[in-house]
N, C-alpha and C. Protein backbone atom coordinates (compact mmCIF):
# COMPACT_ATOMS: atom_id res chain seq x y z
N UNK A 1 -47.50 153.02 163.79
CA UNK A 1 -47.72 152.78 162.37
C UNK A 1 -49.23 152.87 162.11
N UNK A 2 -49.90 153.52 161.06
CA UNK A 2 -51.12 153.79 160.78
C UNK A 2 -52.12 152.30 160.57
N UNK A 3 -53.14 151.84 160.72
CA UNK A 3 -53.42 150.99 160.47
C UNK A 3 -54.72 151.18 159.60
N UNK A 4 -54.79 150.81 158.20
CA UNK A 4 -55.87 151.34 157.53
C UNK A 4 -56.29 149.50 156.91
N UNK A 5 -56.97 149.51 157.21
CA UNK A 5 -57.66 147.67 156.94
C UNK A 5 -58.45 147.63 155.68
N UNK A 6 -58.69 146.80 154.64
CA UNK A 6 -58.85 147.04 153.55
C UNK A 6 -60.92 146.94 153.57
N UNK A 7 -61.27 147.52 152.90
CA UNK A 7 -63.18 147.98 153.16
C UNK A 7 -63.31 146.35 153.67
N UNK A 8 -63.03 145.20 152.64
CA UNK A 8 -63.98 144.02 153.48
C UNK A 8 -63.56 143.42 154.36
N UNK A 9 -62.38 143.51 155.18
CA UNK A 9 -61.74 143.28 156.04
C UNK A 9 -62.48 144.38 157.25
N UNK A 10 -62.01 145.55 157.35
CA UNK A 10 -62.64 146.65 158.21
C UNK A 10 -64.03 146.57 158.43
N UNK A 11 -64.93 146.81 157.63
CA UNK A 11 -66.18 147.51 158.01
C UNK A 11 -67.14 147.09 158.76
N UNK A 12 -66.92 145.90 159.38
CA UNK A 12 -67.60 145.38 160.33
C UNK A 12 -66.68 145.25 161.70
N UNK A 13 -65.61 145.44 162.08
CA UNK A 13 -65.02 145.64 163.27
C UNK A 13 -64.43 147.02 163.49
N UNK A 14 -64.52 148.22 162.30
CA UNK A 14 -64.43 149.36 163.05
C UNK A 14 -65.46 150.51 163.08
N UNK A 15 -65.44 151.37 164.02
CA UNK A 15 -65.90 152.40 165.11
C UNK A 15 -66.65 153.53 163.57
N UNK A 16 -65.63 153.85 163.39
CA UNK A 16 -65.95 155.12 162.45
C UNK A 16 -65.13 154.87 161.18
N UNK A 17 -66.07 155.59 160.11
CA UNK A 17 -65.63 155.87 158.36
C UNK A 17 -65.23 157.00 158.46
N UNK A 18 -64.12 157.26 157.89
CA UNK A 18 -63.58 158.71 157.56
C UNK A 18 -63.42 159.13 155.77
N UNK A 19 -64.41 159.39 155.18
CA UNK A 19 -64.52 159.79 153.87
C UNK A 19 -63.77 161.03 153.72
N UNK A 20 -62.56 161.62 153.02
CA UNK A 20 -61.72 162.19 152.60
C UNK A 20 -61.62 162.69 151.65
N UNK A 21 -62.48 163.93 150.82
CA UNK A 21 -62.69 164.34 149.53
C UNK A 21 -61.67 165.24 149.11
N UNK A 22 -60.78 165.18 148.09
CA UNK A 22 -60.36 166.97 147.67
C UNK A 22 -61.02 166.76 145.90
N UNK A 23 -61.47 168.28 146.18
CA UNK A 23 -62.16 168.39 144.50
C UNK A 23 -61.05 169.73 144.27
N UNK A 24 -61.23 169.22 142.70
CA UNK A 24 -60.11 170.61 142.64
C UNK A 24 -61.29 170.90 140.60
N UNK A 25 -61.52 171.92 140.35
CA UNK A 25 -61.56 172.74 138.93
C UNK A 25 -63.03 172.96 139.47
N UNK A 26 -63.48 173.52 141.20
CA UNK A 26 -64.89 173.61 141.48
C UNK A 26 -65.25 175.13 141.20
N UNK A 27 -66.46 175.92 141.04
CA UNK A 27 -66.76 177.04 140.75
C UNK A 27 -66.46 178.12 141.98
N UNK A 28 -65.65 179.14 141.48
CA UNK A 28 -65.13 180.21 142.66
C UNK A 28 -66.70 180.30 143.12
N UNK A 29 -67.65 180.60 142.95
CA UNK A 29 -68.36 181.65 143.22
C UNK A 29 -69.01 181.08 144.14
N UNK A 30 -69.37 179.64 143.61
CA UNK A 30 -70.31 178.27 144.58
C UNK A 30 -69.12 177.87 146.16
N UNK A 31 -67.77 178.07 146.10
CA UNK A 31 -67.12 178.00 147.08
C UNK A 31 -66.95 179.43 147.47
N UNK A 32 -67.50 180.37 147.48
CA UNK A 32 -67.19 181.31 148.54
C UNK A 32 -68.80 181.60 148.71
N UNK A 33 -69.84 180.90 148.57
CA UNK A 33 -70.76 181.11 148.88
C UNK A 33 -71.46 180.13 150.02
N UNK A 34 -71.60 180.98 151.28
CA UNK A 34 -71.72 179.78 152.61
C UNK A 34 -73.23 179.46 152.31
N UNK A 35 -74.10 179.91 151.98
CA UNK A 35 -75.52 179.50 151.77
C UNK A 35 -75.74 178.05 150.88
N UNK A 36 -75.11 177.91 149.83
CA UNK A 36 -75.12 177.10 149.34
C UNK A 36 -74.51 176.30 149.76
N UNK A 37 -72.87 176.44 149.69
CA UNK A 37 -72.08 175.56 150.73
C UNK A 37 -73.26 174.66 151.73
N UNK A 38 -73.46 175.40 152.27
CA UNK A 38 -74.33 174.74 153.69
C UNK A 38 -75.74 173.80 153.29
N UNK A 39 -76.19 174.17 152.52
CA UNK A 39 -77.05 173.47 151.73
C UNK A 39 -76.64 172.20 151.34
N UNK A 40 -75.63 172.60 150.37
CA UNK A 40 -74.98 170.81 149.57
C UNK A 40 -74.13 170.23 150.86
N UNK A 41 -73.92 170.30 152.05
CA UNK A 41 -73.59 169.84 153.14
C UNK A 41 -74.88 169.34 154.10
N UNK A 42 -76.22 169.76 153.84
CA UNK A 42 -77.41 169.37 154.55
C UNK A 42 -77.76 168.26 153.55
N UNK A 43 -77.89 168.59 152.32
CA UNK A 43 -78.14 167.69 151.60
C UNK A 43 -77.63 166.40 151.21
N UNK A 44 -76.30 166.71 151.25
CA UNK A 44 -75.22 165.39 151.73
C UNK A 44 -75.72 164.58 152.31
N UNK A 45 -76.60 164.78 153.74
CA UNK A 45 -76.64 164.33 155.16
C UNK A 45 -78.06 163.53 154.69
N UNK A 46 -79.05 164.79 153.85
CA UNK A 46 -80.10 164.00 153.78
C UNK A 46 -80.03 163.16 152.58
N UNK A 47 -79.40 163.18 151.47
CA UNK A 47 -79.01 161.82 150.51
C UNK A 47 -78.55 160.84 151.26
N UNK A 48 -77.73 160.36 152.38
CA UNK A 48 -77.54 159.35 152.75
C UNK A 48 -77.99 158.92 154.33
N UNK A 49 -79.04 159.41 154.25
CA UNK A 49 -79.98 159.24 155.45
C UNK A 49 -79.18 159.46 156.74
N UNK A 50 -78.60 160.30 156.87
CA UNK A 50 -78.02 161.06 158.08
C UNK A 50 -78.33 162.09 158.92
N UNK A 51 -78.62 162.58 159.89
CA UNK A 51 -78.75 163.30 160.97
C UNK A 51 -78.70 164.62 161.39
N UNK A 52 -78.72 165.68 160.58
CA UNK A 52 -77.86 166.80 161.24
C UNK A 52 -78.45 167.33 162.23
N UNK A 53 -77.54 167.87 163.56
CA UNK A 53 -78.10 168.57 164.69
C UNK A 53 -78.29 169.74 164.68
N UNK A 54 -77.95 170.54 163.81
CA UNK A 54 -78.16 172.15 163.83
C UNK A 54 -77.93 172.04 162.42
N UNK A 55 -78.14 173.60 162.27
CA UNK A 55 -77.59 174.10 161.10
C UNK A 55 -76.60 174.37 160.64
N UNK A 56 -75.81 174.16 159.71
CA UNK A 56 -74.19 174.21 159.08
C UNK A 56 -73.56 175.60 159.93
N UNK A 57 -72.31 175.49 160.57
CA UNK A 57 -71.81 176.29 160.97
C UNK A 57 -71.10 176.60 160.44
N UNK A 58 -70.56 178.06 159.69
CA UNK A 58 -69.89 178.83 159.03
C UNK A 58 -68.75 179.71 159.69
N UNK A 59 -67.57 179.50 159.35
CA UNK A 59 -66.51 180.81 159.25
C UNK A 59 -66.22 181.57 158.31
N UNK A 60 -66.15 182.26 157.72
CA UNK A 60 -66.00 183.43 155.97
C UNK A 60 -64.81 183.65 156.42
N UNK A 61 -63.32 183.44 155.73
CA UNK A 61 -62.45 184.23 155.74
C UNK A 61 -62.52 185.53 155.47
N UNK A 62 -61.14 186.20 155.60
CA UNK A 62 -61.17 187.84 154.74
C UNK A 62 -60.96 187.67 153.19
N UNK A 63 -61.56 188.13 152.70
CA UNK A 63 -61.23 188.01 151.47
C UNK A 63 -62.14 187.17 150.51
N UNK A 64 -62.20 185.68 150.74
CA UNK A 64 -62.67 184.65 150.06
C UNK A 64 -61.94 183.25 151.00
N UNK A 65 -62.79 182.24 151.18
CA UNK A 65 -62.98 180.67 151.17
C UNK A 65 -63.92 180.65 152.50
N UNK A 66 -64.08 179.74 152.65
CA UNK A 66 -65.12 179.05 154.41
C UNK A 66 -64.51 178.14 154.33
N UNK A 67 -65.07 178.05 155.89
CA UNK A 67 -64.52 176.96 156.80
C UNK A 67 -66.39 176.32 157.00
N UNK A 68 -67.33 174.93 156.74
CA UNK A 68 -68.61 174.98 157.16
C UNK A 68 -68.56 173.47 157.86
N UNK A 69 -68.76 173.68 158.83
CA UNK A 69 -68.83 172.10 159.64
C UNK A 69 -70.41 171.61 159.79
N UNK A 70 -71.00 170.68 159.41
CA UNK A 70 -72.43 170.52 159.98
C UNK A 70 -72.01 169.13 160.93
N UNK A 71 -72.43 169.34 161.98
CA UNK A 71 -72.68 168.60 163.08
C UNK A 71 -74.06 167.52 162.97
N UNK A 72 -73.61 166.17 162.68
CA UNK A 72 -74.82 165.13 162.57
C UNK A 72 -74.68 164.26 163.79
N UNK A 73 -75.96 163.33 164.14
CA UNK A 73 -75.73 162.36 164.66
C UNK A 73 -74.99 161.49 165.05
N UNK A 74 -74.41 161.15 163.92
CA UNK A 74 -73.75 159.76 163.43
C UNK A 74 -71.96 160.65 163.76
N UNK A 75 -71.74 161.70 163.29
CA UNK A 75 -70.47 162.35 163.63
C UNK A 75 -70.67 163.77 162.90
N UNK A 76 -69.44 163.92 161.89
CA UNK A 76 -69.75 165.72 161.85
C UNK A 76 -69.29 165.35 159.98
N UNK A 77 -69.90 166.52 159.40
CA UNK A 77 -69.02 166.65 158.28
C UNK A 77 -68.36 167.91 158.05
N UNK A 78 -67.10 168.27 157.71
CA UNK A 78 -66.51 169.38 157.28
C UNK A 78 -65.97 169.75 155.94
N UNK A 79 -66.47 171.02 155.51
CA UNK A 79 -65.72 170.94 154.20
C UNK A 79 -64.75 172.45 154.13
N UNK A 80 -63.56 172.91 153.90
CA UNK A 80 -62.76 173.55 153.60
C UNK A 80 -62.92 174.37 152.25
N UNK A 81 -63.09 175.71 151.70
CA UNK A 81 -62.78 175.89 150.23
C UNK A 81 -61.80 176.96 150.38
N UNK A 82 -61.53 176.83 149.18
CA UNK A 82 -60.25 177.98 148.39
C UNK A 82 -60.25 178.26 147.48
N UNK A 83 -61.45 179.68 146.98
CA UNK A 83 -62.00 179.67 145.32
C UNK A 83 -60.86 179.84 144.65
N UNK A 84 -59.81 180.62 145.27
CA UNK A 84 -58.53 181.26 144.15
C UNK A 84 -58.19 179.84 143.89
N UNK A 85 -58.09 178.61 144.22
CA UNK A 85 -57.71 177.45 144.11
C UNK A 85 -58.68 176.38 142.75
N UNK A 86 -59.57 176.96 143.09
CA UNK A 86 -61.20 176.38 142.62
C UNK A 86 -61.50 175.33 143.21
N UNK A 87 -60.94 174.88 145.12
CA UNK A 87 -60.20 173.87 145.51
C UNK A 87 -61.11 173.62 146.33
N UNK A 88 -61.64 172.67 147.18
CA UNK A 88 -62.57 172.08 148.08
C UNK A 88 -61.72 170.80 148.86
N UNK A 89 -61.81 170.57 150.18
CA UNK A 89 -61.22 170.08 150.60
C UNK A 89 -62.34 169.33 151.91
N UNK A 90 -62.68 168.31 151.79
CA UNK A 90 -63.95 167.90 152.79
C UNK A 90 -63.86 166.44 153.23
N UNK A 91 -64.54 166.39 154.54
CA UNK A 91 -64.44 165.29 155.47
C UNK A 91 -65.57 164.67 155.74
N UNK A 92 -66.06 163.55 155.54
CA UNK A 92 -67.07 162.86 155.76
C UNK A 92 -67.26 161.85 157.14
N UNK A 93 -67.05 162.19 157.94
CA UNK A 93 -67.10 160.93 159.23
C UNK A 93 -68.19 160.72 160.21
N UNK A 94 -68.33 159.27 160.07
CA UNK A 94 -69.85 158.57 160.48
C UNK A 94 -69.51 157.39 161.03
N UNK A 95 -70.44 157.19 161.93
CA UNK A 95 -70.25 155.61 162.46
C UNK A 95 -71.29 154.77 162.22
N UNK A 96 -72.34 155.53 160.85
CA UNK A 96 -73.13 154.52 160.21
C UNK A 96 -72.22 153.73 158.99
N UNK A 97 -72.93 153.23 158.53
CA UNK A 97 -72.38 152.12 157.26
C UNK A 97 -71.58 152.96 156.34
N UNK A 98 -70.41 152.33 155.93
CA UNK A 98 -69.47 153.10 154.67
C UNK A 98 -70.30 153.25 153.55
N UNK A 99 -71.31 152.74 153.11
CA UNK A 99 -72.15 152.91 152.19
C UNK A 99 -73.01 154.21 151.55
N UNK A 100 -73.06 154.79 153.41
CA UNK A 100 -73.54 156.09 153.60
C UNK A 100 -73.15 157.21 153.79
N UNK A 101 -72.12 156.90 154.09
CA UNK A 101 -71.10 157.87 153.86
C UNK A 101 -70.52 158.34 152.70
N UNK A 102 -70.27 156.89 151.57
CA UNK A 102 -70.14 157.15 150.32
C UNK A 102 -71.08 158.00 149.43
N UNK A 103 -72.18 157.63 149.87
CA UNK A 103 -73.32 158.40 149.29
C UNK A 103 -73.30 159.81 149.57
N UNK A 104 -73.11 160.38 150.89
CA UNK A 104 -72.78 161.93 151.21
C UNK A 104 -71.58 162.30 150.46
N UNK A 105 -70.23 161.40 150.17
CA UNK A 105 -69.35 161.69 149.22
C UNK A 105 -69.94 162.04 148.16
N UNK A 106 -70.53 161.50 147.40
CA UNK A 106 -71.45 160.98 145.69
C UNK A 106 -71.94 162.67 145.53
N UNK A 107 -72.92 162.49 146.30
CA UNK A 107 -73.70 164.02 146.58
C UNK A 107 -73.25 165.11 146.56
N UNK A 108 -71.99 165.20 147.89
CA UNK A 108 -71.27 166.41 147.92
C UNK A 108 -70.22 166.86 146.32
N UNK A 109 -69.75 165.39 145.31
CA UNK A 109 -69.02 165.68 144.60
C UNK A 109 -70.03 166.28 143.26
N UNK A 110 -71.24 165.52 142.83
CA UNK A 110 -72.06 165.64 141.99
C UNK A 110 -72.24 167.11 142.06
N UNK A 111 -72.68 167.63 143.17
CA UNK A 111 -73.77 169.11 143.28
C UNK A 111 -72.35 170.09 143.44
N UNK A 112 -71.20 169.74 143.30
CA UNK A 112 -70.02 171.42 143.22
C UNK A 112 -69.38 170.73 141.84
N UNK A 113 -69.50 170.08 141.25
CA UNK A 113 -69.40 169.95 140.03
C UNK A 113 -68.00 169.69 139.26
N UNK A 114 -66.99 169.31 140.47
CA UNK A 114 -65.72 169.09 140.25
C UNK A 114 -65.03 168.44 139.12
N UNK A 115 -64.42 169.13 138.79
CA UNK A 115 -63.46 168.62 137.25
C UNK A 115 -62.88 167.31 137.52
N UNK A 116 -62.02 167.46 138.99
CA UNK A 116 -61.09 166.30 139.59
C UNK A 116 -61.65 165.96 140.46
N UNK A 117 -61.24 164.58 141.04
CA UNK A 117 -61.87 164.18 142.50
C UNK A 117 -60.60 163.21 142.96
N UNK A 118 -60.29 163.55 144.10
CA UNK A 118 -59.36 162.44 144.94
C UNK A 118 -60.02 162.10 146.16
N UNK A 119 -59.89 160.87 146.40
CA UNK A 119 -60.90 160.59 147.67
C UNK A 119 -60.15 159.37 148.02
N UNK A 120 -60.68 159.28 149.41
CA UNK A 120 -60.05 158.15 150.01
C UNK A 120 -60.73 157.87 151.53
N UNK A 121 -61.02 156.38 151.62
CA UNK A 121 -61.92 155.88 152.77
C UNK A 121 -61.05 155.42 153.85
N UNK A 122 -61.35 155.66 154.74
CA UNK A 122 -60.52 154.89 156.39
C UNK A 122 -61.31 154.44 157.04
N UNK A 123 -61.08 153.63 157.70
CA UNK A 123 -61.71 152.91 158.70
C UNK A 123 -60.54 153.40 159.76
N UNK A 124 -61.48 153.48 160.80
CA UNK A 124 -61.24 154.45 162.09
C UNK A 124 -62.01 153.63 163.24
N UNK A 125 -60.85 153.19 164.08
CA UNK A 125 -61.52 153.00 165.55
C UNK A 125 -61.55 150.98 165.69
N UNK A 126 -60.24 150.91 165.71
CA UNK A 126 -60.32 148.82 165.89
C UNK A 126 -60.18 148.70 167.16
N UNK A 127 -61.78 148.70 167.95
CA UNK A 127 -61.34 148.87 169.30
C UNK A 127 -61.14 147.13 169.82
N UNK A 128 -62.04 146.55 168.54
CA UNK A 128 -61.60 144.73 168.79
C UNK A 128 -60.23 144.32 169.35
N UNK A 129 -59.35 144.73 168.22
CA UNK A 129 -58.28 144.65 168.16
C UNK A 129 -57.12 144.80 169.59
N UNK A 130 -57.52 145.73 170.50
CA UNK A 130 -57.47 146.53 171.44
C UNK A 130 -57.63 145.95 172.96
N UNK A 131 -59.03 144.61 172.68
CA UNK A 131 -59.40 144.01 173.46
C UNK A 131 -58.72 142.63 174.44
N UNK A 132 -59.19 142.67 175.05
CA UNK A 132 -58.31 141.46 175.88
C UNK A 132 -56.85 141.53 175.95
């Protein structure tokens, strides 16, 4: 059974935040474009004082969407698009403060300019729980 603990309950006994974005009415042109993509994914990292180890890594489908993962410190972020969709689909996970993570949420939703936003936070990793 999944165990998802409610933010003030969780955030001090688990491991990792898993921030969960889908934007949907985002601009075709800004989602099939990996330059930018990769940008508002660095920038993510640096609005909420996060880490990245390299530079955003890119896949281009045929046709139209990316696949861009940037690899941080703290964990990785990934984001998914599908311009025919106008659809964005992205992952925020860190084992700094949910606070900061929220903020790379904030960022990533503000700068693609999404009509809709569904999001949703997890707490990931009750290794307390686990113990003894």
């Amino acid at each position: 059974m999944p165990k998802v603990a409610p933010k003030h309950a969780a955030a001090d006994r688990a491991v990792l935040t898993h921030v969960m974005v889908d934007m949907y009415g985002v601009d075709s042109e800004t989602l099939n474009d990996p330059g930018q993509i990769g940008d508002i994914l660095t920038g993510a990292a640096a609005a909420a004082s996060l880490h990245p180890l390299a530079e955003p890594a890119v896949y281009r489908y045929p046709g139209q969407g990316l696949t861009v993962f940037l690899p941080i410190r703290e964990s990785h972020f990934a984001i998914h698009t599908y311009p025919e969709h106008a659809y964005a689909s992205a992952d925020i996970v860190s084992c700094a403060l949910a606070e900061r993570a929220e903020r790379a949420r904030d960022y990533l939703v503000e700068r693609l300019g999404a009509e809709h936003v569904d999001t949703e936070l997890v707490f990931r990793g009750f290794l307390g729980d686990r113990e003894g």
